[in-house]
C-alpha atoms as a PDB file:
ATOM      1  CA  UNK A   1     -18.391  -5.746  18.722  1.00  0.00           C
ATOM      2  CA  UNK A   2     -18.819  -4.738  15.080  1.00  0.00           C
ATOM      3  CA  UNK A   3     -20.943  -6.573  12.535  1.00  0.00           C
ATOM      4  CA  UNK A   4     -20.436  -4.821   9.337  1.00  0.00           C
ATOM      5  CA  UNK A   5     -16.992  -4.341   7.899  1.00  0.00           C
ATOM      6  CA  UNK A   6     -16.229  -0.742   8.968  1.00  0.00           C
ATOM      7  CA  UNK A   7     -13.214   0.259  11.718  1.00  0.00           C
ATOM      8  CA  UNK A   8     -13.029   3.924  12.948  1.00  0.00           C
ATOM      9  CA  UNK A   9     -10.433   4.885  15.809  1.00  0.00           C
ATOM     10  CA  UNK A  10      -7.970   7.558  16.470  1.00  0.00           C
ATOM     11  CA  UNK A  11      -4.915   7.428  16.591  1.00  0.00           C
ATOM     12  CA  UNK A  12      -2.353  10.183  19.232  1.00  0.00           C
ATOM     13  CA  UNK A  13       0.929  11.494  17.935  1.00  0.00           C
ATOM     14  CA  UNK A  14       3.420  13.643  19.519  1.00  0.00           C
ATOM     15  CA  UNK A  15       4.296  14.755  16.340  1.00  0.00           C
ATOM     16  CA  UNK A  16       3.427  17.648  14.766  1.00  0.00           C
ATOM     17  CA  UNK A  17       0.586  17.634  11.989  1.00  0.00           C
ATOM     18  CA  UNK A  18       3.096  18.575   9.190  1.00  0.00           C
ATOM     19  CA  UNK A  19       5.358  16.006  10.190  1.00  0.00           C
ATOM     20  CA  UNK A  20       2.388  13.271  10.380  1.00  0.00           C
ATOM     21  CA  UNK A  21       1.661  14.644   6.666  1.00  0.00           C
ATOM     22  CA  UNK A  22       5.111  14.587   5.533  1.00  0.00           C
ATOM     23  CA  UNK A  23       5.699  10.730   7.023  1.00  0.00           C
ATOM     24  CA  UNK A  24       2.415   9.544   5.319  1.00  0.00           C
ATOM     25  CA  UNK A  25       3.689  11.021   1.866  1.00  0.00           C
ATOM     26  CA  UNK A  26       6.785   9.762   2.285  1.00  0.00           C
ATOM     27  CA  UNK A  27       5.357   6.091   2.743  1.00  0.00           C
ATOM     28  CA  UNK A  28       2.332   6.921  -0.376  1.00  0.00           C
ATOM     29  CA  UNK A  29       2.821   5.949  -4.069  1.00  0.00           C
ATOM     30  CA  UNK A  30       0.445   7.506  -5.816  1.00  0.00           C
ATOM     31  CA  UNK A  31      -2.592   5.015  -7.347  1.00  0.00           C
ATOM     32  CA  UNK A  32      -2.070   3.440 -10.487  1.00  0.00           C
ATOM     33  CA  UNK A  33      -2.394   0.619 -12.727  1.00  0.00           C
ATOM     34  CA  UNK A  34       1.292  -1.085 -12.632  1.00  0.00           C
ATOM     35  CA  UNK A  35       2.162  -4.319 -14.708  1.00  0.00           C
ATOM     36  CA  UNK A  36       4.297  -6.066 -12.333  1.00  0.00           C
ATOM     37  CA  UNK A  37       2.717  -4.980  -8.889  1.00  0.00           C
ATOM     38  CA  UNK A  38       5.980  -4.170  -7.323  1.00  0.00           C
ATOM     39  CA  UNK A  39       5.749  -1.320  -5.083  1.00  0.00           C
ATOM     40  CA  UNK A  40       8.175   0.801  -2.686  1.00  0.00           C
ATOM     41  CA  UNK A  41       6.076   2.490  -0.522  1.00  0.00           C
ATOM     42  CA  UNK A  42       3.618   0.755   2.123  1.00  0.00           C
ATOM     43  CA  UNK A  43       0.457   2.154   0.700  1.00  0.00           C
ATOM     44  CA  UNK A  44      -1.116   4.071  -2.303  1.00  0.00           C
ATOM     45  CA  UNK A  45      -3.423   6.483  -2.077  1.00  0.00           C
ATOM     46  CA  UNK A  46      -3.401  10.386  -1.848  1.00  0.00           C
ATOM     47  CA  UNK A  47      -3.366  13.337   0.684  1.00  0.00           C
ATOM     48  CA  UNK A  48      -6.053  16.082   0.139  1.00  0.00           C
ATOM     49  CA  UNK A  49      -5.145  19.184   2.443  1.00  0.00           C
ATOM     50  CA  UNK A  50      -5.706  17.254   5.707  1.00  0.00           C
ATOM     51  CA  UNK A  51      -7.203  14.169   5.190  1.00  0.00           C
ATOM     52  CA  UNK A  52      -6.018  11.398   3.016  1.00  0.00           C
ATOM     53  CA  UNK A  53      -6.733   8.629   1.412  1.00  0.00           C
ATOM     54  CA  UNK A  54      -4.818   4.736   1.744  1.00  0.00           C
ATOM     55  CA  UNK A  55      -4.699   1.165   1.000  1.00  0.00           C
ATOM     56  CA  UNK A  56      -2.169  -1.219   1.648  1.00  0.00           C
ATOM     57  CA  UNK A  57       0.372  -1.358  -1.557  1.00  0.00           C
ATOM     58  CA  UNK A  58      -0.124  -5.284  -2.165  1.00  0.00           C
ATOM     59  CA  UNK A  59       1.323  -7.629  -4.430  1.00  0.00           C
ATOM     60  CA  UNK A  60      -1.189  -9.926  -4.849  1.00  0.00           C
ATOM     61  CA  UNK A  61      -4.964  -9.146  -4.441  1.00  0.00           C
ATOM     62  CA  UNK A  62      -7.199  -8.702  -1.728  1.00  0.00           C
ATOM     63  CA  UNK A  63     -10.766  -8.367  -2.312  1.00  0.00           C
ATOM     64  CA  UNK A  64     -11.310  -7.349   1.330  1.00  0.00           C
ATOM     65  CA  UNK A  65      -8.341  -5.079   1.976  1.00  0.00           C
ATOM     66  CA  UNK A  66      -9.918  -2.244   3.476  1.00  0.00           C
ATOM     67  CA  UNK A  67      -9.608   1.573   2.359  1.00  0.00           C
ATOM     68  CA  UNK A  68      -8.499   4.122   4.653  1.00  0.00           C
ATOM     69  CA  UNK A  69      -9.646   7.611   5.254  1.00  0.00           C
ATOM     70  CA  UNK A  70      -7.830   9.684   7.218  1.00  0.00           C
ATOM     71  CA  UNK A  71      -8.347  13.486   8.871  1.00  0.00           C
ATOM     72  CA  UNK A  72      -5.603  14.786  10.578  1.00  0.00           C
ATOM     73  CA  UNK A  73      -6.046  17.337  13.794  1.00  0.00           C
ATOM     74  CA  UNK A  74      -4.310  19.284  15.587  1.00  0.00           C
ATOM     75  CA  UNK A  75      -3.943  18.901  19.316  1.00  0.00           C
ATOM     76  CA  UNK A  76      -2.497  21.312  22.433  1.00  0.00           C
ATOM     77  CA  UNK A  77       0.715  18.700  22.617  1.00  0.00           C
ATOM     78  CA  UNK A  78       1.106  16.805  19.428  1.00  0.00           C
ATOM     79  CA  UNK A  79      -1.643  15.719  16.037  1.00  0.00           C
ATOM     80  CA  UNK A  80      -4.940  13.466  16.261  1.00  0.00           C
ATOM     81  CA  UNK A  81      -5.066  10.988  13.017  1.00  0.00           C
ATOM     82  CA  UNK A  82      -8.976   9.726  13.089  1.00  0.00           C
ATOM     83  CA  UNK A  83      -9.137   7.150  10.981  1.00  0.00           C
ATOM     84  CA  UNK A  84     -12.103   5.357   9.162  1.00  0.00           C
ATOM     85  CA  UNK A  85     -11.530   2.144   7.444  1.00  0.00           C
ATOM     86  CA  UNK A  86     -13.671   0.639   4.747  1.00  0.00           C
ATOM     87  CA  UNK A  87     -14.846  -2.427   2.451  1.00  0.00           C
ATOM     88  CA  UNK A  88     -14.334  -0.919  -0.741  1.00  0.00           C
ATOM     89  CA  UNK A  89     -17.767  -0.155  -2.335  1.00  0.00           C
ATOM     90  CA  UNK A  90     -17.801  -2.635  -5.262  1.00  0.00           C
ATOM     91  CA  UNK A  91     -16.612  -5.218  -3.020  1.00  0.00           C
ATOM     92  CA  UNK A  92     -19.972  -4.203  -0.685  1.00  0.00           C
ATOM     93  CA  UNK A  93     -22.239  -4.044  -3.549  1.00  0.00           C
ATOM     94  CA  UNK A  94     -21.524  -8.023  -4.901  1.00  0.00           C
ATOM     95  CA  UNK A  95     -21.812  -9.098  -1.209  1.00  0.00           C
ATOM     96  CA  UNK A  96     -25.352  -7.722  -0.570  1.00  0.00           C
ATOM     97  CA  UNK A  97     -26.355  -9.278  -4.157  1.00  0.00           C
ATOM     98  CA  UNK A  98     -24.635 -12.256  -3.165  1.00  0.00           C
ATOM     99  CA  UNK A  99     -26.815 -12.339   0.473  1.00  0.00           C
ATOM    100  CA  UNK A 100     -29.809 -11.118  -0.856  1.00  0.00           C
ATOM    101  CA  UNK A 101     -29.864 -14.223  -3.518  1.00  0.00           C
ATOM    102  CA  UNK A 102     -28.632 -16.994  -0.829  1.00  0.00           C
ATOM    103  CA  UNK A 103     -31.502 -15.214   1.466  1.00  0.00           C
ATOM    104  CA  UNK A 104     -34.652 -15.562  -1.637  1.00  0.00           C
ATOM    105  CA  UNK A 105     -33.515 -19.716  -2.173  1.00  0.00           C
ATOM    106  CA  UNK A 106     -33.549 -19.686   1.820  1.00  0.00           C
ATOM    107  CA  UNK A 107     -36.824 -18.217   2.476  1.00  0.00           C
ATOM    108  CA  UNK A 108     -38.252 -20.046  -1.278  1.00  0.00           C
ATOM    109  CA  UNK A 109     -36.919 -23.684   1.092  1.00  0.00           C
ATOM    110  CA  UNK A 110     -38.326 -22.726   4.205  1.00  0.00           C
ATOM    111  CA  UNK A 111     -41.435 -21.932   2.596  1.00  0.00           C
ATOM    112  CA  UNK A 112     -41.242 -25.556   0.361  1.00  0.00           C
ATOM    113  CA  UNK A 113     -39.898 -27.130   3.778  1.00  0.00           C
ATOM    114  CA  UNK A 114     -44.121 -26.105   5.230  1.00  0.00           C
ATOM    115  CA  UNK A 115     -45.618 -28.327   2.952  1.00  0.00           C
ATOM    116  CA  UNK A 116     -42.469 -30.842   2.809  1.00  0.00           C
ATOM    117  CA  UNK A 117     -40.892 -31.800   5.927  1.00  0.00           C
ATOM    118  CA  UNK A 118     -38.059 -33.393   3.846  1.00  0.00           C
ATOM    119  CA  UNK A 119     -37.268 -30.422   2.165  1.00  0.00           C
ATOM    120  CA  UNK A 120     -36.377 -28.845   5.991  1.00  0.00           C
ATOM    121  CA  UNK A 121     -32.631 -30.337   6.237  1.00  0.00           C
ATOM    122  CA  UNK A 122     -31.607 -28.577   2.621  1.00  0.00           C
ATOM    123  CA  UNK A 123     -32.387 -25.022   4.151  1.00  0.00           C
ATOM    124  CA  UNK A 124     -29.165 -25.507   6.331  1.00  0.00           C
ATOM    125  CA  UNK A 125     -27.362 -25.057   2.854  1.00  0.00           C
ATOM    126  CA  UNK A 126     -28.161 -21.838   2.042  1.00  0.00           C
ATOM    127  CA  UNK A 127     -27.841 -20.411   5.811  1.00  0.00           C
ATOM    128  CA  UNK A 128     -24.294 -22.437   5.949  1.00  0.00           C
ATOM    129  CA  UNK A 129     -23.589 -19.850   2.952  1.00  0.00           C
ATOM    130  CA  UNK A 130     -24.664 -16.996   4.270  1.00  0.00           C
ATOM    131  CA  UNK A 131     -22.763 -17.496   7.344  1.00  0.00           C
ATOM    132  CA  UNK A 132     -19.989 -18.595   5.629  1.00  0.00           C
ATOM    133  CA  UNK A 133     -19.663 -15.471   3.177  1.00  0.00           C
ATOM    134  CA  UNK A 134     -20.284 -13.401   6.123  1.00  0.00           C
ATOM    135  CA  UNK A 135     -17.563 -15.282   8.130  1.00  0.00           C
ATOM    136  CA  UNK A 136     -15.188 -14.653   5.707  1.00  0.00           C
ATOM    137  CA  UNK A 137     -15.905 -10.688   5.043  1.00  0.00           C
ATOM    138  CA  UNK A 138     -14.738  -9.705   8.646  1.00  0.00           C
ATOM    139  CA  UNK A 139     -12.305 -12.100   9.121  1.00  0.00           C
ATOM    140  CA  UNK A 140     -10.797 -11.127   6.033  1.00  0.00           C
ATOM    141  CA  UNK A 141     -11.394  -6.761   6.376  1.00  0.00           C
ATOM    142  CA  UNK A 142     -10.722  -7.360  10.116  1.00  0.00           C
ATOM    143  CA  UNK A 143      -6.956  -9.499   9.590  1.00  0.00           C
ATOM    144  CA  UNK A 144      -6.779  -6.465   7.035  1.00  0.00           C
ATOM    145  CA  UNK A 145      -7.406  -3.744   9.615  1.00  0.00           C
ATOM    146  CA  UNK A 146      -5.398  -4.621  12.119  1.00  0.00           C
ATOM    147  CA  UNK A 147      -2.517  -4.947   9.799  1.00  0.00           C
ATOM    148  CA  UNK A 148      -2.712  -1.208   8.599  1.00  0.00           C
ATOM    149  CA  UNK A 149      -3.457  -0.201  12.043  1.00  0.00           C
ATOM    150  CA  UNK A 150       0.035  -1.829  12.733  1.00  0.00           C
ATOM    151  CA  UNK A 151       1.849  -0.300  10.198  1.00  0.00           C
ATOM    152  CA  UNK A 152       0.196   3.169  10.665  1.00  0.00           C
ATOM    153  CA  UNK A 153       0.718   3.362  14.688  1.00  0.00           C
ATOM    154  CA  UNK A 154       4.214   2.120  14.335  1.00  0.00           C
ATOM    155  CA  UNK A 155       5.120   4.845  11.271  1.00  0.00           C
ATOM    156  CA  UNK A 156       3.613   7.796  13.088  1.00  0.00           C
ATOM    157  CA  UNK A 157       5.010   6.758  16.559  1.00  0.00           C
ATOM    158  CA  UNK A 158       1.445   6.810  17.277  1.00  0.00           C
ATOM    159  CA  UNK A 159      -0.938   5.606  20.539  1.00  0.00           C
ATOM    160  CA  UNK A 160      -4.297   4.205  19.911  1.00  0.00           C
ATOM    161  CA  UNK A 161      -7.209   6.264  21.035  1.00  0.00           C
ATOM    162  CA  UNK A 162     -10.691   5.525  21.312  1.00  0.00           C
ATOM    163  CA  UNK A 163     -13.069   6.684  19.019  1.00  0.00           C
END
């Protein structure tokens, strides 16, 4: 099971690596700002050499869509695609603020909750929160994940692998 919002697999292709390249480009708009969000290709990103880089082309926003790096490899009877999927990093750095706030009023209750017994039912507010926010990251990145893992196995006529 994971706990942190990260996916790596592989995924096997009987294609050939220039034809996995050529598929992904033909599905990539390159990344930019647009006005009215209305895209014609299933992702943005780049491709480097080979490796790449996706997310999902969107038209409304997703705080926990998940980034995908990709390294292409060639095999005896067809192309390896190992992907690595990831929260982007702003998106990682508010979250850990977030948590490590939530965590200093939790510990500043329990330690108000030793000398006032009262004070113990209000520390289920903050941990509530905490499990909440952390609830939502992986459901979120996860429903995320396995929706680009759908669209890229199904594009490159692909097989998952393990990792």
């Amino acid at each position: 099971m994971r706990y942190l919002p990260n996916q790596i697999f592989t995924l096997t292709t009987s294609l050939s690596s220039d034809q996995v390249i050529e598929k992904i480009g033909l599905n990539i708009e390159i990344a930019k700002k647009e006005k009215f969000k209305i895209y014609t290709k299933l992702f943005k990103g780049y491709i480097l050499g080979n490796s790449f880089k996706l997310v999902r082309s969107l038209s409304y926003r997703n705080s926990f869509q998940a980034e995908i790096f990709g390294e292409i490899e060639i095999l005896r009877n067809g192309t390896s695609v190992k992907l690595n999927m990831k929260l982007n990093p702003a998106v990682k750095v508010f979250i850990i603020i977030w948590c490590a706030f939530i965590s200093l009023f939790l510990i500043g209750l329990i330690v108000s909750a030793t000398n006032n017994p009262k004070i113990a039912i209000a520390c289920f507010i903050p941990f509530g929160m905490l499990v909440f926010g952390y609830g939502l990251t992986m459901i979120c990145f996860n429903a995320d994940c396995n929706e680009s893992k759908k669209i890229l196995t199904s594009l490159l006529d692909a097989e998952l692998s393990s990792a």
